[in-house]
N, C-alpha and C. Protein backbone atom coordinates (compact mmCIF):
# COMPACT_ATOMS: atom_id res chain seq x y z
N UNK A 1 88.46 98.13 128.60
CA UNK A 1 89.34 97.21 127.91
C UNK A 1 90.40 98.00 127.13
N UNK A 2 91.37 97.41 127.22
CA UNK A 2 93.05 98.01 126.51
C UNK A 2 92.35 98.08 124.70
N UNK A 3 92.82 98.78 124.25
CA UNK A 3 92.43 99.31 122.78
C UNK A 3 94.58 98.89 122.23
N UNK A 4 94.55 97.90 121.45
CA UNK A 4 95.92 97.34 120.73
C UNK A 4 95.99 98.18 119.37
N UNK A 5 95.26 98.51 119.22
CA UNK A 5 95.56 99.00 117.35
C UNK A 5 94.54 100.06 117.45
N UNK A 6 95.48 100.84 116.83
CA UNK A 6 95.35 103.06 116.00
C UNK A 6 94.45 102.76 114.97
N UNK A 7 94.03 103.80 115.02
CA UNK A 7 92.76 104.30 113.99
C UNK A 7 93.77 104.17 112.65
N UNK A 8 94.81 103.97 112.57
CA UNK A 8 95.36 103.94 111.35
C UNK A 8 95.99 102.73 110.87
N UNK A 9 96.14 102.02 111.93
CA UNK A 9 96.06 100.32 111.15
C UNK A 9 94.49 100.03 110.90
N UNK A 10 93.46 100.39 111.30
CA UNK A 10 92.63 99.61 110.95
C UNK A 10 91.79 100.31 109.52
N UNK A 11 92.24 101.42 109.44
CA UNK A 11 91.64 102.42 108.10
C UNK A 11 92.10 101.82 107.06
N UNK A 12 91.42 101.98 105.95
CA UNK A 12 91.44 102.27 104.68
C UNK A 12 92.72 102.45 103.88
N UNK A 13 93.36 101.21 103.59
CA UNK A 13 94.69 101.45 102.60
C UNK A 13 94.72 102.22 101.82
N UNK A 14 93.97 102.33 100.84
CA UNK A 14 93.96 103.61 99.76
C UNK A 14 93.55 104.77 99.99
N UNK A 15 92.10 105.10 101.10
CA UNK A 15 91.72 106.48 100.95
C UNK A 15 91.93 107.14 102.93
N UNK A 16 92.20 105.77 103.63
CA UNK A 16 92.02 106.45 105.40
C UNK A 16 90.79 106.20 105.65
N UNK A 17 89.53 106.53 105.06
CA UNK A 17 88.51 105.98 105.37
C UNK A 17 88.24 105.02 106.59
N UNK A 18 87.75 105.32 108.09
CA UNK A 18 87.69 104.17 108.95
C UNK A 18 86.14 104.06 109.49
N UNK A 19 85.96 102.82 109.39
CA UNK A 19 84.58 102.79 110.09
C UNK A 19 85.02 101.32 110.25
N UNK A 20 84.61 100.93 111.83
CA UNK A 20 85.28 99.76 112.61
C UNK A 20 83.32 99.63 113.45
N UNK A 21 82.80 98.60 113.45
CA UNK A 21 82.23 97.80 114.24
C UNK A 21 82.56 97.40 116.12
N UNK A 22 82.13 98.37 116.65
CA UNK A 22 82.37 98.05 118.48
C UNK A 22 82.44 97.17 119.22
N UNK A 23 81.54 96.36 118.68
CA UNK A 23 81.94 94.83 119.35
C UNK A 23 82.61 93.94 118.38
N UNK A 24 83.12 94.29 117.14
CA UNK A 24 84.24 93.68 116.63
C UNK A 24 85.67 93.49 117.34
N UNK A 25 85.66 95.13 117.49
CA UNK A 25 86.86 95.68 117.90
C UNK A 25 86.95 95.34 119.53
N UNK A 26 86.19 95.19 120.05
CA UNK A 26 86.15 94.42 121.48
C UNK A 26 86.92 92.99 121.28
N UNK A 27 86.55 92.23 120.23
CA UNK A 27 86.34 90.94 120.09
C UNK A 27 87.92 90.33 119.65
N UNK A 28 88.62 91.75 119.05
CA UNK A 28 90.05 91.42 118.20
C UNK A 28 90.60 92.24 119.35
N UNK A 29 90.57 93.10 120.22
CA UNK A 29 91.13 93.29 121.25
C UNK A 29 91.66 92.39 122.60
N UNK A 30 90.44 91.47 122.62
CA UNK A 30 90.25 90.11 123.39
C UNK A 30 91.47 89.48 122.63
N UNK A 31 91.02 89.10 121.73
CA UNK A 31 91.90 87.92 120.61
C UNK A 31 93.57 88.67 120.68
N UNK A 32 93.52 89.93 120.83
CA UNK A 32 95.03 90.82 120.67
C UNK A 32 95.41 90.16 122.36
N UNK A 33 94.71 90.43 123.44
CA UNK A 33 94.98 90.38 124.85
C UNK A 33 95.11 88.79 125.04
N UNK A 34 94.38 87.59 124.55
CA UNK A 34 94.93 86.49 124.72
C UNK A 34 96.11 86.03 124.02
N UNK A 35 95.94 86.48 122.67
CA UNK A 35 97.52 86.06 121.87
C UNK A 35 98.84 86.34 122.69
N UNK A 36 98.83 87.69 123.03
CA UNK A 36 99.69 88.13 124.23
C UNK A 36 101.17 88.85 123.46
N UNK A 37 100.45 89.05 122.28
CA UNK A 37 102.00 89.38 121.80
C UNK A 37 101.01 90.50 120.09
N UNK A 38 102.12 91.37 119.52
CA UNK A 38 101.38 92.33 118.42
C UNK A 38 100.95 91.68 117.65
N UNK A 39 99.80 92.22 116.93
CA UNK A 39 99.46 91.69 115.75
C UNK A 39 99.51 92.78 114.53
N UNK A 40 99.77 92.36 113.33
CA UNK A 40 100.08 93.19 112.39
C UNK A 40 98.83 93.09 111.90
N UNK A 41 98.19 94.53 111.46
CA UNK A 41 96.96 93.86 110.30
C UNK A 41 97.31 94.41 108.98
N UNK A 42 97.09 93.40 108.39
CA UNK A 42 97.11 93.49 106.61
C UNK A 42 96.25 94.51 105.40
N UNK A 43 94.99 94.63 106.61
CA UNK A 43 94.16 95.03 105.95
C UNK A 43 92.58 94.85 106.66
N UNK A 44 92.04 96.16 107.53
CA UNK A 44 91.49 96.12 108.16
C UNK A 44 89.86 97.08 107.43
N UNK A 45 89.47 97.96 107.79
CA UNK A 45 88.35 98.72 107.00
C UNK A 45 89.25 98.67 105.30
N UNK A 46 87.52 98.33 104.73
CA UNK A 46 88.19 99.16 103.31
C UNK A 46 87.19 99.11 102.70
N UNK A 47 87.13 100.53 101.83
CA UNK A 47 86.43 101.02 101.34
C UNK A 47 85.61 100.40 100.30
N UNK A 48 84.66 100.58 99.36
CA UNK A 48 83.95 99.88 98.55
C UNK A 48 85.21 99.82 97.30
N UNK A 49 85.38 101.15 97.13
CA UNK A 49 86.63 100.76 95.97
C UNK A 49 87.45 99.68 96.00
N UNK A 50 88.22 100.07 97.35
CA UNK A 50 89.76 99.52 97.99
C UNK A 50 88.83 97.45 97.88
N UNK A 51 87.97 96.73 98.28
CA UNK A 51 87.45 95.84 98.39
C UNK A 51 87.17 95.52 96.79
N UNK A 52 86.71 96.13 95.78
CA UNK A 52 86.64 95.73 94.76
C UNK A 52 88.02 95.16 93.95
N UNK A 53 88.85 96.24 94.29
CA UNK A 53 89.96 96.45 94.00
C UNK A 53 90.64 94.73 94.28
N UNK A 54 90.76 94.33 95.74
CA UNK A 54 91.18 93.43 95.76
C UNK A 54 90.62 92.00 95.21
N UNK A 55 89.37 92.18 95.13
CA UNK A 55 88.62 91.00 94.60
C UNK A 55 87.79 90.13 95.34
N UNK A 56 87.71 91.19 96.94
CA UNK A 56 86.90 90.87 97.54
C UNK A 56 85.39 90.71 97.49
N UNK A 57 84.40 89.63 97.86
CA UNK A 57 82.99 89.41 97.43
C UNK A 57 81.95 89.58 98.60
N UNK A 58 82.91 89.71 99.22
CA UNK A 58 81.91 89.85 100.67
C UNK A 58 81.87 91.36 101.69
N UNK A 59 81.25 91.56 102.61
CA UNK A 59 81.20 93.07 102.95
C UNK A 59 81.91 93.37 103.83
N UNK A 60 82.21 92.32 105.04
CA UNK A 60 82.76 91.81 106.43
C UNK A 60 83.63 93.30 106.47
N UNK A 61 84.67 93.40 105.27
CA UNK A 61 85.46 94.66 105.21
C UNK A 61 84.92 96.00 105.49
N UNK A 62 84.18 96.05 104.49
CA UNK A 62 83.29 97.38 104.05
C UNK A 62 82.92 97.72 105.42
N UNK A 63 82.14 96.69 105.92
CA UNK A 63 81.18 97.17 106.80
C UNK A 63 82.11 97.43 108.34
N UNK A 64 83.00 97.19 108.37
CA UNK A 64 84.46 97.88 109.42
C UNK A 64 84.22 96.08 110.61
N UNK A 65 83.84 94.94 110.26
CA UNK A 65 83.47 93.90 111.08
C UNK A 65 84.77 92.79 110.71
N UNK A 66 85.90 92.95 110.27
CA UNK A 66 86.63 92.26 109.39
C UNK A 66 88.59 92.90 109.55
N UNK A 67 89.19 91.72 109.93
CA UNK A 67 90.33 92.57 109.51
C UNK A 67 91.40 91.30 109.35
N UNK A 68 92.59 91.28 108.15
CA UNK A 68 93.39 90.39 107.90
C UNK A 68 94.60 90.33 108.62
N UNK A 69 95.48 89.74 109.25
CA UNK A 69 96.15 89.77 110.38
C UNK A 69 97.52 88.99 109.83
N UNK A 70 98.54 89.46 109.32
CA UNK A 70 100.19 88.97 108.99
C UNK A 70 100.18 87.53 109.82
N UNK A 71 100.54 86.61 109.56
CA UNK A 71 100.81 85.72 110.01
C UNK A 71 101.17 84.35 108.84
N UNK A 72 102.45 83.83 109.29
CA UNK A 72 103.63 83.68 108.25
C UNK A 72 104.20 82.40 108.38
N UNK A 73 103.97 81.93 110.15
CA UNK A 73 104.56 80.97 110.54
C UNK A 73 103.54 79.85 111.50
N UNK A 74 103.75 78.89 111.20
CA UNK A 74 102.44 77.71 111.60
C UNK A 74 102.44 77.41 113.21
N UNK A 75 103.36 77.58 113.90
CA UNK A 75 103.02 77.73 115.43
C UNK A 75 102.48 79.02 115.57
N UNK A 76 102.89 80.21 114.93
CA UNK A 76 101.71 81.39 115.31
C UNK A 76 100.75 81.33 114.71
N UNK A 77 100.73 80.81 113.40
CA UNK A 77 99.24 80.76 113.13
C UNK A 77 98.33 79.89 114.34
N UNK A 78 98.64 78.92 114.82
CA UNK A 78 97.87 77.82 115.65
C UNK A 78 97.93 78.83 117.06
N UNK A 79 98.70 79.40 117.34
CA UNK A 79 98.37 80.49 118.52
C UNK A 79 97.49 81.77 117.89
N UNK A 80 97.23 82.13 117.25
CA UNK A 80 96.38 82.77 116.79
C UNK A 80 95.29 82.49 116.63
N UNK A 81 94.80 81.60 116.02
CA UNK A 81 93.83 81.08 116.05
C UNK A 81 92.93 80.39 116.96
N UNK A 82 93.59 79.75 117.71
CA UNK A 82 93.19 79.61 119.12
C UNK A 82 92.81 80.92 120.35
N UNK A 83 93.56 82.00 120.15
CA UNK A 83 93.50 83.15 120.91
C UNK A 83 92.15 83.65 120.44
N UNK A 84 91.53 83.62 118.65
CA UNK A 84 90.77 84.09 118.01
C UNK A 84 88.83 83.07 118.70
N UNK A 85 90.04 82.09 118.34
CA UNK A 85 88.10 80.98 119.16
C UNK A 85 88.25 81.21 120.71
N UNK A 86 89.34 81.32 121.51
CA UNK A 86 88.88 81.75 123.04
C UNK A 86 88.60 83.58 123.06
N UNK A 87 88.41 83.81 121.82
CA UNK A 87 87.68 85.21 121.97
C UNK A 87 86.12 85.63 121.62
N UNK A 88 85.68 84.02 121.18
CA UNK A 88 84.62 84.07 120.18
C UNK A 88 84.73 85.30 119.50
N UNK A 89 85.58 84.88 118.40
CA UNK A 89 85.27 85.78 117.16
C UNK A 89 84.77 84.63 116.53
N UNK A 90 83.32 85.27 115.50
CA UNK A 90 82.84 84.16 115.14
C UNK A 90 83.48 83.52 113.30
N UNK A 91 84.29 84.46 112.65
CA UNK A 91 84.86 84.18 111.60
C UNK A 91 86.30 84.18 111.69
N UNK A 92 87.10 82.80 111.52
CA UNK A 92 88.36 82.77 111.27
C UNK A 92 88.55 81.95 109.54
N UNK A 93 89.17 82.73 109.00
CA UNK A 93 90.11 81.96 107.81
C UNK A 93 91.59 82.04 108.17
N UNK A 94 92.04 80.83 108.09
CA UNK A 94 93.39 80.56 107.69
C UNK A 94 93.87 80.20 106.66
N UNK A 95 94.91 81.43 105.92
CA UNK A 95 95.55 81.15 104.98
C UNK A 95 97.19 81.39 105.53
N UNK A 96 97.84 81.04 104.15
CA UNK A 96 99.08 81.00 104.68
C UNK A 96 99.78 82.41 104.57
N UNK A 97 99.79 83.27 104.40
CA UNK A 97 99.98 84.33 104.78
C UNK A 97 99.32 85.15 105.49
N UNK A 98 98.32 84.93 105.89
CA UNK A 98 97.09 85.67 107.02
C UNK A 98 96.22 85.11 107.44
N UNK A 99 95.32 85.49 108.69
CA UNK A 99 94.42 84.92 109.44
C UNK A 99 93.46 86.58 108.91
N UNK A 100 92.28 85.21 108.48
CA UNK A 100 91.08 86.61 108.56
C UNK A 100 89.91 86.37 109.79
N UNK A 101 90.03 87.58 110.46
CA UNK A 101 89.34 87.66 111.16
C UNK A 101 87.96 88.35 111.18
N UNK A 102 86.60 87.81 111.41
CA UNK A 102 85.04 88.34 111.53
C UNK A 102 84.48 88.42 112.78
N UNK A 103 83.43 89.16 112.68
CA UNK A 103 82.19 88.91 113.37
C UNK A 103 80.92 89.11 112.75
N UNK A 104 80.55 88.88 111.36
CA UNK A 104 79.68 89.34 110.28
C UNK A 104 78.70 87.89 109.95
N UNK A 105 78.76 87.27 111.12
CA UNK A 105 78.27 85.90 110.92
C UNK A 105 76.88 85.57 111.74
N UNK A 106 75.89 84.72 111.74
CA UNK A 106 75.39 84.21 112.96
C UNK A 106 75.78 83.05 113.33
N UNK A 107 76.29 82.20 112.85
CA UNK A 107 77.04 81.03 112.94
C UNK A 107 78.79 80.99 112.94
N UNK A 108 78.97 80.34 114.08
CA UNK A 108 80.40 80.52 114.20
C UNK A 108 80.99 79.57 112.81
N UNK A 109 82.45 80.19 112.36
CA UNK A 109 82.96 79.63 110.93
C UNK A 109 84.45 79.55 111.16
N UNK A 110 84.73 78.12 111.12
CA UNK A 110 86.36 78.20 110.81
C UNK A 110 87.02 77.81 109.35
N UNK A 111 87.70 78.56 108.81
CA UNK A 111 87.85 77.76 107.53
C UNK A 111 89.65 78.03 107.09
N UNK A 112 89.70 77.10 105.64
CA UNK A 112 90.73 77.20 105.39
C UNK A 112 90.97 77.86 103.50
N UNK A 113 91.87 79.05 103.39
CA UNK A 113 91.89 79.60 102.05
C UNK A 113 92.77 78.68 101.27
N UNK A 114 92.32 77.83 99.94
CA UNK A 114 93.19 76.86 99.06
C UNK A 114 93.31 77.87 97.77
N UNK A 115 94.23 77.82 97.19
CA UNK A 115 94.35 78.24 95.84
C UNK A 115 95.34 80.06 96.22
């Protein structure tokens, strides 16, 4: 399978630090190959600091199973997200500046970020 994104979009904003999950990265590769077009990520591995830092509560990051994806405009968000469930990835959030993408779940989850 085609590999869409460098060891350096998906590292560690503050320190480089990368540790990525294999069948994640299968799973957002799929989701990269159906969307059919780049995806920017926002914010992919991050470190225990870099995750505190933001105010993150969950590990999805940490643990390299997790990555936030630019998306700005509501027909790409709805193509995105759709590309994301015909990839079974099993965690999507939609917010309005990004789609977060998982696989840190046993239950598939779609949701929406308010506030």
């Amino acid at each position: 399978m085609e590999n869409f994104f460098t060891d350096r979009e998906l590292s560690c904003k503050c320190c480089g630090e990368l540790i990525i999950d294999h069948l994640f990265l299968e799973r957002l590769n799929e989701t990269r190959r159906i969307y059919g077009k780049p995806m920017i990520i926002n914010s992919g591995h991050r470190c225990v600091k870099h995750n505190a830092l933001v105010g993150s509560t969950t590990e999805n990051h940490i643990l390299g199973k997790a990555v936030d994806v630019k998306c700005t405009d509501a027909q790409e968000r709805q193509a995105m997200v759709y590309a994301a469930l015909k990839a079974e990835m099993p965690g999507v959030g939609i917010h309005n500046s990004f789609i977060h993408l998982d696989n840190n779940r046993i239950y598939h989850a779609l949701w929406i970020y308010t506030g």
